[in-house]
N, C-alpha and C. Protein backbone atom coordinates (compact mmCIF):
# COMPACT_ATOMS: atom_id res chain seq x y z
N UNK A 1 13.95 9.37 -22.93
CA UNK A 1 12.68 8.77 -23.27
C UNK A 1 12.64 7.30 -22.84
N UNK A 2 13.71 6.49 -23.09
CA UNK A 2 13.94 4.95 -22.71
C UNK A 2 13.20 4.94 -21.29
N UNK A 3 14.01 5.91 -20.29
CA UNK A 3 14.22 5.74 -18.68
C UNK A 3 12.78 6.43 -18.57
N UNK A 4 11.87 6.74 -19.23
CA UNK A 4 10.39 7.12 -18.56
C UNK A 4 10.16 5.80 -18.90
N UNK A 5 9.68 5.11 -20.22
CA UNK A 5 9.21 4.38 -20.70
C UNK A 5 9.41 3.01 -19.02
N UNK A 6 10.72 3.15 -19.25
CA UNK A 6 11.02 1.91 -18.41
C UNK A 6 9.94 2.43 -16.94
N UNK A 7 10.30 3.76 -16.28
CA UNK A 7 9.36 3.92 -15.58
C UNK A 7 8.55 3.61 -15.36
N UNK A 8 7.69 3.80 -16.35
CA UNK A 8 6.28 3.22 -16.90
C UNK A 8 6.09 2.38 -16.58
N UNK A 9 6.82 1.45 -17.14
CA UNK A 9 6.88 -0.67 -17.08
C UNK A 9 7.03 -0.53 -15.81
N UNK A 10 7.70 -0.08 -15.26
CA UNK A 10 7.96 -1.13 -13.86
C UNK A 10 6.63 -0.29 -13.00
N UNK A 11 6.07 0.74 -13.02
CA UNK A 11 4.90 1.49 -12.40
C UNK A 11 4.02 0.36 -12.44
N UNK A 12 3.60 0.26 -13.83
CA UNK A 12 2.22 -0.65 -14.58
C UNK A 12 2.34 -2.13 -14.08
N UNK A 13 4.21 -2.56 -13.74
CA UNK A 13 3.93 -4.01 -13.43
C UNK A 13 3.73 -3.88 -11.83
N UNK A 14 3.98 -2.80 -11.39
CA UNK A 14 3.85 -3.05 -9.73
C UNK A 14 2.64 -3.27 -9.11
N UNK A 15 1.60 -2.68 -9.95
CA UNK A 15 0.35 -2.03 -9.53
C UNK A 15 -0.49 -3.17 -9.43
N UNK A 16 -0.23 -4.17 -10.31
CA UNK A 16 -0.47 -5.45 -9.92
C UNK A 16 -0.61 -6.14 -8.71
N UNK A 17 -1.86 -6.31 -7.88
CA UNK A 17 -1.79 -7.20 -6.65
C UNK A 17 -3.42 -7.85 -6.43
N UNK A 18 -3.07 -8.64 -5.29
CA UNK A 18 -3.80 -10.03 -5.25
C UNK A 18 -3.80 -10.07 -3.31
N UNK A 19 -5.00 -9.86 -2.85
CA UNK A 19 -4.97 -10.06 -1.68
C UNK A 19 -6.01 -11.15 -1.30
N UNK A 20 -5.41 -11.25 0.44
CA UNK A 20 -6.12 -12.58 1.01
C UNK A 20 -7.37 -11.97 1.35
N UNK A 21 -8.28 -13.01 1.36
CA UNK A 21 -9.85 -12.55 1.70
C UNK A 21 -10.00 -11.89 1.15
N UNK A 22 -9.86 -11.26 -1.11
CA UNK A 22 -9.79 -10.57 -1.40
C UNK A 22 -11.16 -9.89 -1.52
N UNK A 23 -12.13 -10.52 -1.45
CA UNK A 23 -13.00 -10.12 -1.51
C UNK A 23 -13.95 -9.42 -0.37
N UNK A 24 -13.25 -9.64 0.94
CA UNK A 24 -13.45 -9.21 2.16
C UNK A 24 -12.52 -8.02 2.31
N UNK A 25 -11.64 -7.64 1.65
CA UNK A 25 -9.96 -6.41 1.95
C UNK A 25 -10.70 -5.16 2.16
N UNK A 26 -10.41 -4.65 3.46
CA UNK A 26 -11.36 -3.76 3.56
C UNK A 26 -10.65 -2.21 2.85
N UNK A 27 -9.23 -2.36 2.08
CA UNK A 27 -8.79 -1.46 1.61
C UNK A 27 -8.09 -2.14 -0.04
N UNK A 28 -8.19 -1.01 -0.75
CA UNK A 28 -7.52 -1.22 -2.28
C UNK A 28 -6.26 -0.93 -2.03
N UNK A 29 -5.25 -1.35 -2.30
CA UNK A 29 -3.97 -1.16 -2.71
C UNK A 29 -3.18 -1.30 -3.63
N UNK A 30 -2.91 -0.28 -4.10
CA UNK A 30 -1.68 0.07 -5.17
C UNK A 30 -0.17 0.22 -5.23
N UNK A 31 0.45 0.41 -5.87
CA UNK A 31 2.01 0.87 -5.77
C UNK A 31 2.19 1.59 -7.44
N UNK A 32 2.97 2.78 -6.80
CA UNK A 32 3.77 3.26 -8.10
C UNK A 32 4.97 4.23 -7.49
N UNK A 33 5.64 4.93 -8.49
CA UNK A 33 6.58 5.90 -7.90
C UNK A 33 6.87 7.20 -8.13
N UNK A 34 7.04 7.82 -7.75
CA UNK A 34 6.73 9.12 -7.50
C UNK A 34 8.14 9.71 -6.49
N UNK A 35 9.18 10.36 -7.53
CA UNK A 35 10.36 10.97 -7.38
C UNK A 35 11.47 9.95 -7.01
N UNK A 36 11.22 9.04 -7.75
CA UNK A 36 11.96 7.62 -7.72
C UNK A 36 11.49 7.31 -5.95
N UNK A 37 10.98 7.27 -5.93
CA UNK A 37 10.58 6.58 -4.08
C UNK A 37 9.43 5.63 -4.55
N UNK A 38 9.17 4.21 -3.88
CA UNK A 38 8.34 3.65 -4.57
C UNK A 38 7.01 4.35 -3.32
N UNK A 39 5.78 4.37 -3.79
CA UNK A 39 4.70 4.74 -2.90
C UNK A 39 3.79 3.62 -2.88
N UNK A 40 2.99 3.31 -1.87
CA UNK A 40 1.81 2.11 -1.88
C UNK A 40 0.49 3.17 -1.03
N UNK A 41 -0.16 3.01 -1.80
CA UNK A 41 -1.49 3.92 -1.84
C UNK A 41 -2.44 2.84 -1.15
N UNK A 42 -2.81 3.41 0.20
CA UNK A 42 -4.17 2.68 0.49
C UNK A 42 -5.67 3.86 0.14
N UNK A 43 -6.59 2.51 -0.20
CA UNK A 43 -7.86 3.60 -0.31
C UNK A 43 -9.07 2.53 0.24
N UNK A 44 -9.56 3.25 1.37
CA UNK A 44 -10.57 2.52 2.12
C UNK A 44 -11.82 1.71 1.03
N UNK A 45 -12.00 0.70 1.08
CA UNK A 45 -12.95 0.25 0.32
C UNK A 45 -14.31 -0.08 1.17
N UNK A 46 -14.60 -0.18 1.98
CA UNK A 46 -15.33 -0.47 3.03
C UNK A 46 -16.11 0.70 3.67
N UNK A 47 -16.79 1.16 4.24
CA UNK A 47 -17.60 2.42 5.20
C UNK A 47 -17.10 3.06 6.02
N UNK A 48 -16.30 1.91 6.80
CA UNK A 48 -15.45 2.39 7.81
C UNK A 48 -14.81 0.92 8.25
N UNK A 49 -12.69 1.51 8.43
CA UNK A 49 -11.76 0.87 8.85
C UNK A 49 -10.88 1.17 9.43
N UNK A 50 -10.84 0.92 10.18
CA UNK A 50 -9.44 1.42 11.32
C UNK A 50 -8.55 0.61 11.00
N UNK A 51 -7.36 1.43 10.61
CA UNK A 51 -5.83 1.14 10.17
C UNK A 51 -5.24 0.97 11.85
N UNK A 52 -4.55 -0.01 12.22
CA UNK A 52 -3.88 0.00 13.49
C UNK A 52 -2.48 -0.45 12.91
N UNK A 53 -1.83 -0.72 11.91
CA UNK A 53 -0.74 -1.21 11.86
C UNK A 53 -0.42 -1.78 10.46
N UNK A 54 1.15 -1.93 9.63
CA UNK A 54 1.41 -2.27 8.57
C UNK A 54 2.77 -2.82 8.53
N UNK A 55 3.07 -3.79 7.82
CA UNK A 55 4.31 -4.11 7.48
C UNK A 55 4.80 -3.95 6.14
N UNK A 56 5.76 -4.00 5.58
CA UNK A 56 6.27 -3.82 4.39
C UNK A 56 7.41 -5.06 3.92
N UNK A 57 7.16 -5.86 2.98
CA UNK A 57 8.35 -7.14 2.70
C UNK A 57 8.69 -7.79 4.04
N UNK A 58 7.73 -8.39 5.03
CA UNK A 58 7.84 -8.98 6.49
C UNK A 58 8.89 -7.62 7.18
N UNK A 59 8.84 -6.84 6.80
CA UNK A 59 9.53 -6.33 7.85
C UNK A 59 10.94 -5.77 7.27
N UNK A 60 11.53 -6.05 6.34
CA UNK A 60 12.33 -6.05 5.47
C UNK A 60 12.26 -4.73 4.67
N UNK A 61 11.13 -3.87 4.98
CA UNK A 61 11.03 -2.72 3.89
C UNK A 61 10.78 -1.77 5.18
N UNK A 62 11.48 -0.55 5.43
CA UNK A 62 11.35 0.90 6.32
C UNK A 62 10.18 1.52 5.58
N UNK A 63 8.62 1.61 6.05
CA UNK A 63 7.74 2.13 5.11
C UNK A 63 7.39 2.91 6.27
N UNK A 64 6.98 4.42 5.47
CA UNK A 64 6.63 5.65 6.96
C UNK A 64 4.96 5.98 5.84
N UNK A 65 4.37 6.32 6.79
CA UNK A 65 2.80 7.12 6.68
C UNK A 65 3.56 8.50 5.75
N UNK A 66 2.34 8.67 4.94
CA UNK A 66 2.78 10.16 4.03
C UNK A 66 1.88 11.11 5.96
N UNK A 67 2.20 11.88 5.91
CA UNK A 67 2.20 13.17 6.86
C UNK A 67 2.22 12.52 8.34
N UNK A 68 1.62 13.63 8.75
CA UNK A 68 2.07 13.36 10.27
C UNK A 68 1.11 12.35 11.16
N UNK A 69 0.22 11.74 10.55
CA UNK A 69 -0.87 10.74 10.75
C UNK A 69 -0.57 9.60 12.34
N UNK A 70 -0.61 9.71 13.36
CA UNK A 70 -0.48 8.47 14.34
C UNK A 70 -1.27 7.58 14.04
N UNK A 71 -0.48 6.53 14.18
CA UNK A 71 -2.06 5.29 14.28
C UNK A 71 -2.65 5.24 15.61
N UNK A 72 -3.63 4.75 15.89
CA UNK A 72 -4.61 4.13 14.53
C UNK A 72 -5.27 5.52 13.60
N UNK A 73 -5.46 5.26 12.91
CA UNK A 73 -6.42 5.67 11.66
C UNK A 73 -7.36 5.37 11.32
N UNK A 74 -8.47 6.32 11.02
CA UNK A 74 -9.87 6.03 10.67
C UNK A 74 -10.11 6.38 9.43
N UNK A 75 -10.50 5.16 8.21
CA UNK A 75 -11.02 6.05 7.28
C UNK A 75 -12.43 5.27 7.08
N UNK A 76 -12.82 6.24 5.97
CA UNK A 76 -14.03 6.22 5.30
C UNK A 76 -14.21 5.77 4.00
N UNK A 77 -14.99 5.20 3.36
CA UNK A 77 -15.50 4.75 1.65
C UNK A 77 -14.34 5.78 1.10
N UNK A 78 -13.37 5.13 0.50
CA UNK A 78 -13.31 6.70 -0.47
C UNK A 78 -11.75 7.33 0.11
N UNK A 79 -11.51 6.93 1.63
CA UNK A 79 -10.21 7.52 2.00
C UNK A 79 -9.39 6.98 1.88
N UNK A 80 -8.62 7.28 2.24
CA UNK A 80 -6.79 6.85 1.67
C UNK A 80 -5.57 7.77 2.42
N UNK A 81 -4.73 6.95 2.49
CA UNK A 81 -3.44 7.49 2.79
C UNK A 81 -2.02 6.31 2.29
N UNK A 82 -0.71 7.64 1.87
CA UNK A 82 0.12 6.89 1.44
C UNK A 82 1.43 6.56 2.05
N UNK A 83 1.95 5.38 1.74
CA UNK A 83 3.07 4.62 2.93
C UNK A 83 4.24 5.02 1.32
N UNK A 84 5.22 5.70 2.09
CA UNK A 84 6.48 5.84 1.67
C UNK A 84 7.59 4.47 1.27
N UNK A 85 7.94 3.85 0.52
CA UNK A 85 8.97 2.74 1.15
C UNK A 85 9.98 3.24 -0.14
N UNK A 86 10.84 3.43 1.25
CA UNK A 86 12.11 4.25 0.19
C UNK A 86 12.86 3.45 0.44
N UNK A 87 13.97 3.10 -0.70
CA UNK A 87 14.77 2.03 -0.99
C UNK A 87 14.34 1.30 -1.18
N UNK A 88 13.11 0.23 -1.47
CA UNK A 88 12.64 -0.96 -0.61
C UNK A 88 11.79 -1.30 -2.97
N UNK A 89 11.55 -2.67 -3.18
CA UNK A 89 11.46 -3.22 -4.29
C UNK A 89 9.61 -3.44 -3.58
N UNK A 90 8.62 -3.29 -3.30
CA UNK A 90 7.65 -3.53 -2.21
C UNK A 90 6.87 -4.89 -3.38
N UNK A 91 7.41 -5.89 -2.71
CA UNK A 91 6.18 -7.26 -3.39
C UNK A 91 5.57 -8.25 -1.97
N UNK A 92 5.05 -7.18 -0.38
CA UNK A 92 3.91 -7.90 -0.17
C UNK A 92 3.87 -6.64 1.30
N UNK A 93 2.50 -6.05 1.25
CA UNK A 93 2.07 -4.86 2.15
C UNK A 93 1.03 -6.09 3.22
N UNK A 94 1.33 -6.01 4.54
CA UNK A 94 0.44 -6.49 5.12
C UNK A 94 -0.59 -5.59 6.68
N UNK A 95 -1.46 -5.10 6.09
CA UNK A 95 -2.26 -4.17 6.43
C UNK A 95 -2.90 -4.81 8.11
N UNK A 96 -2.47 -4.46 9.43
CA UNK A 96 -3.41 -4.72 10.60
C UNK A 96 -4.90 -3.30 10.76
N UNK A 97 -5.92 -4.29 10.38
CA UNK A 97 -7.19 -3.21 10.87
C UNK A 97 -8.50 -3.74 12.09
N UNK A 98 -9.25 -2.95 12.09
CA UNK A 98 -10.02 -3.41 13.29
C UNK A 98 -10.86 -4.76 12.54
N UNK A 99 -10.73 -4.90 11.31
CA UNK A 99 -11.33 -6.42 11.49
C UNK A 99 -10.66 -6.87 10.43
N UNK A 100 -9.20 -7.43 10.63
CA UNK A 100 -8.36 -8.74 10.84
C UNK A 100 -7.13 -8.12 10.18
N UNK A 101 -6.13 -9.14 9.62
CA UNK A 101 -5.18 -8.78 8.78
C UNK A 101 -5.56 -8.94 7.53
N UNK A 102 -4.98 -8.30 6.46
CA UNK A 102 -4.79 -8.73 5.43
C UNK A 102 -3.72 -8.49 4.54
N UNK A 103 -3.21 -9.57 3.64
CA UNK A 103 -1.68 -9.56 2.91
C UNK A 103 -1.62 -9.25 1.49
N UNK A 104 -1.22 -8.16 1.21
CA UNK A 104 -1.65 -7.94 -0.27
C UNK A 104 0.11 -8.35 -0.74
N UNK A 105 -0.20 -9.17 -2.08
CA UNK A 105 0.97 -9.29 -2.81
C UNK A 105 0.95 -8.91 -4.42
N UNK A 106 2.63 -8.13 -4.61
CA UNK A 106 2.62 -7.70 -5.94
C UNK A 106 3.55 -8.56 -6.68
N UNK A 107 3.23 -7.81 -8.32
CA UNK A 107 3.91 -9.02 -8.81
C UNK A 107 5.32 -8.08 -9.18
């Protein structure tokens, strides 16, 4: 029961983030974990955004696309796809799309 609980905590504190141009981010991002692997959930916030590229902790974190997805990527209001970062503690996702970068940081 402890080791969910703690789960929990560290889920609830990850999920926490703060991006640049936040009010311009053309995607929401989250983090939690799921089979002890941490996951970072994008979900298009915008009409339409083309995903061309991502980093994970500058580079410092091995993060793979959930399925067999090539970039670029197109989503829609509403879509989403999830970046794997196994092994990796994830406190800053920096998202390349067709209109600009943006750096989301967790706490």
């Amino acid at each position: 029961m402890k080791y969910a609980f703690r789960l929990l905590a560290l889920a609830s504190a990850m999920t926490t983030c703060t991006a640049s141009n936040a009010g311009d981010a053309p995607f929401d991002v989250s983090t939690h974990i799921e089979q002890n692997v941490p996951i970072i959930q994008l979900e298009a916030a915008t009409d339409q955004v083309v995903l061309t590229g991502f980093n994970v902790n500058r580079g410092n974190c091995k993060a793979k696309l959930g399925g067999v997805y090539p970039l670029p990527l197109t989503f829609k209001f509403g879509q989403g796809v999830k970046l794997f970062a196994y092994s990796c503690k994830v406190k800053e996702v920096v998202l390349t799309t067709d209109q600009g970068n943006y750096t989301y940081s967790f706490r």
